[in-house]
C-alpha atoms as a PDB file:
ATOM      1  CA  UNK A   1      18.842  17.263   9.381  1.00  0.00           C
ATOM      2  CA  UNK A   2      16.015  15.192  10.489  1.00  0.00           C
ATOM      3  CA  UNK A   3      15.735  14.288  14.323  1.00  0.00           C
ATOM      4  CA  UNK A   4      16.061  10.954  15.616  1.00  0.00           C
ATOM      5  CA  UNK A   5      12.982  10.789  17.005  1.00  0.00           C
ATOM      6  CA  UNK A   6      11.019  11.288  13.361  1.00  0.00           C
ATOM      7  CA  UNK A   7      13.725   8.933  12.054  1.00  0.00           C
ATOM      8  CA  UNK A   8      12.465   6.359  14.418  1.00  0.00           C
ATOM      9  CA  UNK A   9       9.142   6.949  13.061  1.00  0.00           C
ATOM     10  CA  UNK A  10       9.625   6.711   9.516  1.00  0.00           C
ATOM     11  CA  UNK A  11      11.658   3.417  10.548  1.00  0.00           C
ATOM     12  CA  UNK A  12       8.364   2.301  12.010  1.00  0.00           C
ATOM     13  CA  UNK A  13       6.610   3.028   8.853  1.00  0.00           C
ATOM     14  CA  UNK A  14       8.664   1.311   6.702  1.00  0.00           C
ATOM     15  CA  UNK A  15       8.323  -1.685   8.726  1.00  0.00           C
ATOM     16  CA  UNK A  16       4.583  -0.966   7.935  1.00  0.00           C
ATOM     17  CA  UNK A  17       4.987  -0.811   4.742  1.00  0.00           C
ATOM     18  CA  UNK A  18       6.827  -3.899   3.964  1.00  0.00           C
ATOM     19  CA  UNK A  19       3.657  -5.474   6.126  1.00  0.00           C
ATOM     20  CA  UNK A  20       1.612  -4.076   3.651  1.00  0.00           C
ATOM     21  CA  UNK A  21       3.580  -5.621   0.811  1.00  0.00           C
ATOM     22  CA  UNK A  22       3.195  -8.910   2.731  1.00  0.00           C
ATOM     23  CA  UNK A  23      -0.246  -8.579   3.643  1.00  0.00           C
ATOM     24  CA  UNK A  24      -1.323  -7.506  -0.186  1.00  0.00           C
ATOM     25  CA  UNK A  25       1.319 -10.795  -1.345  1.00  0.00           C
ATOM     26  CA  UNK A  26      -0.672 -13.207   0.819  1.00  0.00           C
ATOM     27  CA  UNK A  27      -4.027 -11.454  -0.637  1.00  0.00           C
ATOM     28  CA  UNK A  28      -2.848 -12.192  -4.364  1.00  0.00           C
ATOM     29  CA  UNK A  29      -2.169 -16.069  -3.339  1.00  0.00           C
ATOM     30  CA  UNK A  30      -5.450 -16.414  -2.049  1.00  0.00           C
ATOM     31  CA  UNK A  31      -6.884 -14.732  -5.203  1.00  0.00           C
ATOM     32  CA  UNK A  32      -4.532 -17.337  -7.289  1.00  0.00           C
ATOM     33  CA  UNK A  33      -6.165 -20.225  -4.736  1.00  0.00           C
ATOM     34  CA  UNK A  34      -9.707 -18.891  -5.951  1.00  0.00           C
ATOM     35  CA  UNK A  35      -8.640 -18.919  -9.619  1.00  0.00           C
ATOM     36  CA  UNK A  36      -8.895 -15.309 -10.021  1.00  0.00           C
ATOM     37  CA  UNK A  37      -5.902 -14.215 -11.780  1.00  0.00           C
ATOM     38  CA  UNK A  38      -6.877 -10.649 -12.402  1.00  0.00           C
ATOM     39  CA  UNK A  39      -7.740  -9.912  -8.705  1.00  0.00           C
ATOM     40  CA  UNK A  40      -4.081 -11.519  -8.245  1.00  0.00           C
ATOM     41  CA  UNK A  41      -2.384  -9.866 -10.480  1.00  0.00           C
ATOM     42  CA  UNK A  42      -3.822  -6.442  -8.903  1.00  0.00           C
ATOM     43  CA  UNK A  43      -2.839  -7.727  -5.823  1.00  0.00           C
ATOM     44  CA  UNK A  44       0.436  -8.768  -6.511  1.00  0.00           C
ATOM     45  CA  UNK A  45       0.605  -4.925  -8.465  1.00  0.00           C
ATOM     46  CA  UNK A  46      -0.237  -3.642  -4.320  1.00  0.00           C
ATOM     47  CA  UNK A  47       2.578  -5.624  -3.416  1.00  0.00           C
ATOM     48  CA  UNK A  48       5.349  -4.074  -5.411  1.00  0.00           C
ATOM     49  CA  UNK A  49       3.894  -0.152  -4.563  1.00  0.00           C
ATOM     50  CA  UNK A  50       4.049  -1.055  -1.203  1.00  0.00           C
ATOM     51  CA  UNK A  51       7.837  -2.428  -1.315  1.00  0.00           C
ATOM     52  CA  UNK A  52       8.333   0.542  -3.647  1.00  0.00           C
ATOM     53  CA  UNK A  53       6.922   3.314  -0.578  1.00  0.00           C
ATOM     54  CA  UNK A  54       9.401   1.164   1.864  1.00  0.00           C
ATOM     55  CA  UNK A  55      11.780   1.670  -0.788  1.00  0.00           C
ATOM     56  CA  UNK A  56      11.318   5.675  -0.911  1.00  0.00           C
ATOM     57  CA  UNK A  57      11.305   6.205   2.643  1.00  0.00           C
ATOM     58  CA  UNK A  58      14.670   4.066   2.539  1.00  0.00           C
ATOM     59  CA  UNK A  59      15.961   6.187   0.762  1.00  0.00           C
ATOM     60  CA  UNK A  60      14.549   9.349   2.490  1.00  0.00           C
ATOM     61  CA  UNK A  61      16.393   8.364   5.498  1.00  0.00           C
ATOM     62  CA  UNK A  62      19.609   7.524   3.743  1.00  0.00           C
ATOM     63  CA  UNK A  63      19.684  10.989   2.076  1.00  0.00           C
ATOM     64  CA  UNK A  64      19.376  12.628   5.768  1.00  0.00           C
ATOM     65  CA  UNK A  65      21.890  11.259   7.059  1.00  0.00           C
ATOM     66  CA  UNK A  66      19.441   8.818   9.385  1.00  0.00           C
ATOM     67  CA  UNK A  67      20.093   5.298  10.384  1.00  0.00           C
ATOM     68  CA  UNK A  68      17.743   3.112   8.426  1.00  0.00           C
ATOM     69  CA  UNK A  69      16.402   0.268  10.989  1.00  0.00           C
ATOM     70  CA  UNK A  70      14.794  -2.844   9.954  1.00  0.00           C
ATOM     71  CA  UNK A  71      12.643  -5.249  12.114  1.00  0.00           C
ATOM     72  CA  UNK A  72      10.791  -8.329  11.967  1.00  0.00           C
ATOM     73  CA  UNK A  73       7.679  -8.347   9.711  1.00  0.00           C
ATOM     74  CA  UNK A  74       4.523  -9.904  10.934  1.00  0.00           C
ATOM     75  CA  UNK A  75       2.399 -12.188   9.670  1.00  0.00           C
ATOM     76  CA  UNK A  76      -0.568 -10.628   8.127  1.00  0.00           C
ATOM     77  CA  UNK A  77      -3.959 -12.494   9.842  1.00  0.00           C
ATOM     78  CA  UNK A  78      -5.801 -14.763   7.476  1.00  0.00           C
ATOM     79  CA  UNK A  79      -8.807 -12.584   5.402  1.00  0.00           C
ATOM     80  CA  UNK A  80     -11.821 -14.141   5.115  1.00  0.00           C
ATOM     81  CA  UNK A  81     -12.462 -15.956   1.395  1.00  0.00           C
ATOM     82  CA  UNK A  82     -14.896 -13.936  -0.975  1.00  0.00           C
ATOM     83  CA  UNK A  83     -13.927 -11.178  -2.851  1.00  0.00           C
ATOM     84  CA  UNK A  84     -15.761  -8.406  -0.289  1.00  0.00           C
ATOM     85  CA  UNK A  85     -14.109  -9.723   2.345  1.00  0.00           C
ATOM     86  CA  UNK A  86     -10.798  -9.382   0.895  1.00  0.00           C
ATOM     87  CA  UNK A  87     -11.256  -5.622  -0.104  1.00  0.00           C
ATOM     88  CA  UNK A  88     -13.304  -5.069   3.099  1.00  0.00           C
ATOM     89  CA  UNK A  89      -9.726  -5.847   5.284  1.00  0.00           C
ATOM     90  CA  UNK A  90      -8.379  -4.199   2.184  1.00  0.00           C
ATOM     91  CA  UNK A  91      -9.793  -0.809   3.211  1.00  0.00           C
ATOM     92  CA  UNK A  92      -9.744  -1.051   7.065  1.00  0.00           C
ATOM     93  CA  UNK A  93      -5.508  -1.699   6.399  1.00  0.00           C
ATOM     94  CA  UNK A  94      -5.729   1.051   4.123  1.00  0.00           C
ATOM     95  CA  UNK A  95      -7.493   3.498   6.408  1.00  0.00           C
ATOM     96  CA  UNK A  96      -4.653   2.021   9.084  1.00  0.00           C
ATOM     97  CA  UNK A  97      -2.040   3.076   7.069  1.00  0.00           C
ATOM     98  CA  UNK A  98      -3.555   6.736   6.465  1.00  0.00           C
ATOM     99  CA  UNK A  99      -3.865   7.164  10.345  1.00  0.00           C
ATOM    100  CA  UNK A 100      -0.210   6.658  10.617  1.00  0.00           C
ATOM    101  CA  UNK A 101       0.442   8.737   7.494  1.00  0.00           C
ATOM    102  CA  UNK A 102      -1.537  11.307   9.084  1.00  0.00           C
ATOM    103  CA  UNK A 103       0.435  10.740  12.496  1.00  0.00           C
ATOM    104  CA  UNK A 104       3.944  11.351  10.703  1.00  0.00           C
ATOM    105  CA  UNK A 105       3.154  14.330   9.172  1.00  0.00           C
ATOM    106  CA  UNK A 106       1.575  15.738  12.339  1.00  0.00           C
ATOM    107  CA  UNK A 107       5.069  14.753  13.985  1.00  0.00           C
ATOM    108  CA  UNK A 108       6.846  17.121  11.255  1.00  0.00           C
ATOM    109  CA  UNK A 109       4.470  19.635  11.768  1.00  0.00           C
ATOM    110  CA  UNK A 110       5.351  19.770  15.547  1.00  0.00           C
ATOM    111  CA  UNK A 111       8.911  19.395  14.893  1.00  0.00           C
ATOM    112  CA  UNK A 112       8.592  21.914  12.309  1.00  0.00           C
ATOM    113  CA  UNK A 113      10.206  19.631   9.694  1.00  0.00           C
ATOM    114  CA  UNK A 114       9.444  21.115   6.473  1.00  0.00           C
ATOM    115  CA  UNK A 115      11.617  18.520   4.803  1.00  0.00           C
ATOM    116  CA  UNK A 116       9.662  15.548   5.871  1.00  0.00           C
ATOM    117  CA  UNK A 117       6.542  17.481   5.921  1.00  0.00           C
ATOM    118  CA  UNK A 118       7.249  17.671   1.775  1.00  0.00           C
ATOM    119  CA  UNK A 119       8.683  14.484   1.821  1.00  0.00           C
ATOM    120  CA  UNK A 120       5.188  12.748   3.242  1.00  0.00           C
ATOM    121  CA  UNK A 121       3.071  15.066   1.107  1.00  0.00           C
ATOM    122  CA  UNK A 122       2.909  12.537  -1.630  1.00  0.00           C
ATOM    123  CA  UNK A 123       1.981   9.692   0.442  1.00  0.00           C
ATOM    124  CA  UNK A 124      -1.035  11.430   2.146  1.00  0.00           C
ATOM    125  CA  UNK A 125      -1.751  11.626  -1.448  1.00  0.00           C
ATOM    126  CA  UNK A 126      -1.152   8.684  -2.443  1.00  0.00           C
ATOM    127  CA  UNK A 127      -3.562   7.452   0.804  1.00  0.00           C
ATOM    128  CA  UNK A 128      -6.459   9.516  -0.405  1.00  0.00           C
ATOM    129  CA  UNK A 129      -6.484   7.743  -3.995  1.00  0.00           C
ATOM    130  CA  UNK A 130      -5.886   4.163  -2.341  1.00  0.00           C
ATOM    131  CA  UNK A 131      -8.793   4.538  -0.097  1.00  0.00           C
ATOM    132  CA  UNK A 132     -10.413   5.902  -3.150  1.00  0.00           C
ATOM    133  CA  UNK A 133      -9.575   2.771  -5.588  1.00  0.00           C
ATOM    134  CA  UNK A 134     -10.719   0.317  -2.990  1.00  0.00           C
ATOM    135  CA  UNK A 135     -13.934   1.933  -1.940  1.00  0.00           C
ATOM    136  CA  UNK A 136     -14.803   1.981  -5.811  1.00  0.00           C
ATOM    137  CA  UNK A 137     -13.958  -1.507  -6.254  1.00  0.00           C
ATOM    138  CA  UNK A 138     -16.026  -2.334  -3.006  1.00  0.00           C
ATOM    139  CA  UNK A 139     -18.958  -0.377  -4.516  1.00  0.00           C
ATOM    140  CA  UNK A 140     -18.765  -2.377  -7.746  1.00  0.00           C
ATOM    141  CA  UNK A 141     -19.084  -5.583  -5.862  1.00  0.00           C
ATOM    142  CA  UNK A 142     -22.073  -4.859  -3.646  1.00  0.00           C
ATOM    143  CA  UNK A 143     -23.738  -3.622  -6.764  1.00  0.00           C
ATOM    144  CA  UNK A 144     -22.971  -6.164  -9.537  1.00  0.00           C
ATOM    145  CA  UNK A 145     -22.294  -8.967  -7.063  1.00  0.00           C
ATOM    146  CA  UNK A 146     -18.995 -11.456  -6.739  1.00  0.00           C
ATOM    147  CA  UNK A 147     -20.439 -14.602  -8.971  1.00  0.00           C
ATOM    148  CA  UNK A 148     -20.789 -15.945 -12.264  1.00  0.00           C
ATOM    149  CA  UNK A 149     -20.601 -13.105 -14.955  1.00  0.00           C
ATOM    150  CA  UNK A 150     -19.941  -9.800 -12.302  1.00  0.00           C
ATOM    151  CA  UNK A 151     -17.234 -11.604 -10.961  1.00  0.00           C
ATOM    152  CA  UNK A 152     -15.088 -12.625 -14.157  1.00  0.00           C
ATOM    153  CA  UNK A 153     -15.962  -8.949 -15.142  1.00  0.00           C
ATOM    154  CA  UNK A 154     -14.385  -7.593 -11.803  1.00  0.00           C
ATOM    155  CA  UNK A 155     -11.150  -9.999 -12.239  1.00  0.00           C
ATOM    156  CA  UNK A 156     -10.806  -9.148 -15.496  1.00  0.00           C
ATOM    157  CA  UNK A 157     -11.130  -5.237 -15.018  1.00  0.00           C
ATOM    158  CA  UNK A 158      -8.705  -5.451 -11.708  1.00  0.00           C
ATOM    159  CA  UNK A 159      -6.101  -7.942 -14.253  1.00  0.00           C
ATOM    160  CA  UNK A 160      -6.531  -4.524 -16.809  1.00  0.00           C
ATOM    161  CA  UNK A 161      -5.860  -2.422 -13.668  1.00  0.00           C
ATOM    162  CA  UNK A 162      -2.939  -4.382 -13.017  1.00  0.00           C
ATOM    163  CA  UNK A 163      -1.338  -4.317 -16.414  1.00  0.00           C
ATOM    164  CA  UNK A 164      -1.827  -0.088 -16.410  1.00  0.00           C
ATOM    165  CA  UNK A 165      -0.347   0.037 -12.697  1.00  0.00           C
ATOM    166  CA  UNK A 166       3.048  -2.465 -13.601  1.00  0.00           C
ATOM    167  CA  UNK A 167       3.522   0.049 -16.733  1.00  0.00           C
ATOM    168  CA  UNK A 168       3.540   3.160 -14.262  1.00  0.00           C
ATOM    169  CA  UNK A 169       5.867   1.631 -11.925  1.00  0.00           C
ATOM    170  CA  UNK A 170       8.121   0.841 -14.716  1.00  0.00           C
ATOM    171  CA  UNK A 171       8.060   4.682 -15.990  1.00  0.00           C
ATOM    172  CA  UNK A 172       8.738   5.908 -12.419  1.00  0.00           C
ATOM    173  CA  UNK A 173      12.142   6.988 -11.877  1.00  0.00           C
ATOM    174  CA  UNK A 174      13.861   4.825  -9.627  1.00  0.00           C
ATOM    175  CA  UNK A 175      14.639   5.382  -5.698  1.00  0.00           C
ATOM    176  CA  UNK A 176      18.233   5.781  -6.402  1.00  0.00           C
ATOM    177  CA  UNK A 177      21.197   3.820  -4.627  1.00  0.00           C
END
């Protein structure tokens, strides 16, 4: 049985997880503002993972027995226009989001939660290939540049990316109800 106090703390995380969803929707209308339908389309792909993690930690707490609590999602801030910029915040809310990974599995460690501790194993992996991805994609930018022929090539590989990542979510088992 999982305490309350972790419960409260994977409550918190789903909150910050739909935020993420949020934050990577607003990023893939800003791409679709810019004409850039490939970096939209990988950001609107962000957007359903990130529903889909709220989604499995839903349904962690459900399964335990836990009272699932929603709150109020905030408004993700405004991201500078240009391509960098956007995966610059990209990374810094990634990195955010491993810290409080990080944080919850310390909090099973402490509690001795071996449960949640295997529960949140895949999403401190799933953290280390996110920062990963976006770091890459950052690197590509600052070396083949975010105009003319570099950039259509980076929208078009992220619209690619896209396409592969909405065919793994759809051969993912579902998060049960």
């Amino acid at each position: 049985m999982i305490s309350q106090a972790m419960a409260q703390r994977l409550n918190a995380q789903i909150n910050r997880e739909l935020y993420s969803a949020y934050f990577y929707l607003g990023l893939s209308a800003q791409a679709e503002a810019m004409n850039l339908r490939g970096l939209a389309a990988w950001f609107f792909a962000k957007h359903g993972e990130e529903q889909t993690h709220a989604l499995k930690m839903y349904r962690y707490l459900i399964d335990q027995g836990a009272v699932v609590e929603l709150n109020a999602i905030e408004a993700p801030a405004n991201v500078e226009r240009g391509i960098l910029a956007m995966f610059e915040r990209t990374l810094e809310h990634e990195r955010s989001v491993t810290a409080a990974i990080n944080d919850l599995f310390d909090g099973a460690l402490s509690e001795k939660d071996h449960a949640t501790q295997i529960f949140l194993q895949w999403f401190v992996t799933e953290q280390i290939e996110e920062e990963a991805t976006v770091g890459d994609i950052i690197g590509r930018v600052r070396l083949f540049g975010d105009q003319g022929q570099a950039l259509l090539m980076i929208d078009n590989e992220l619209g690619a990316l896209a396409k592969q990542m909405a065919t793994a979510a759809a051969t993912q088992p579902s998060t049960g109800a």
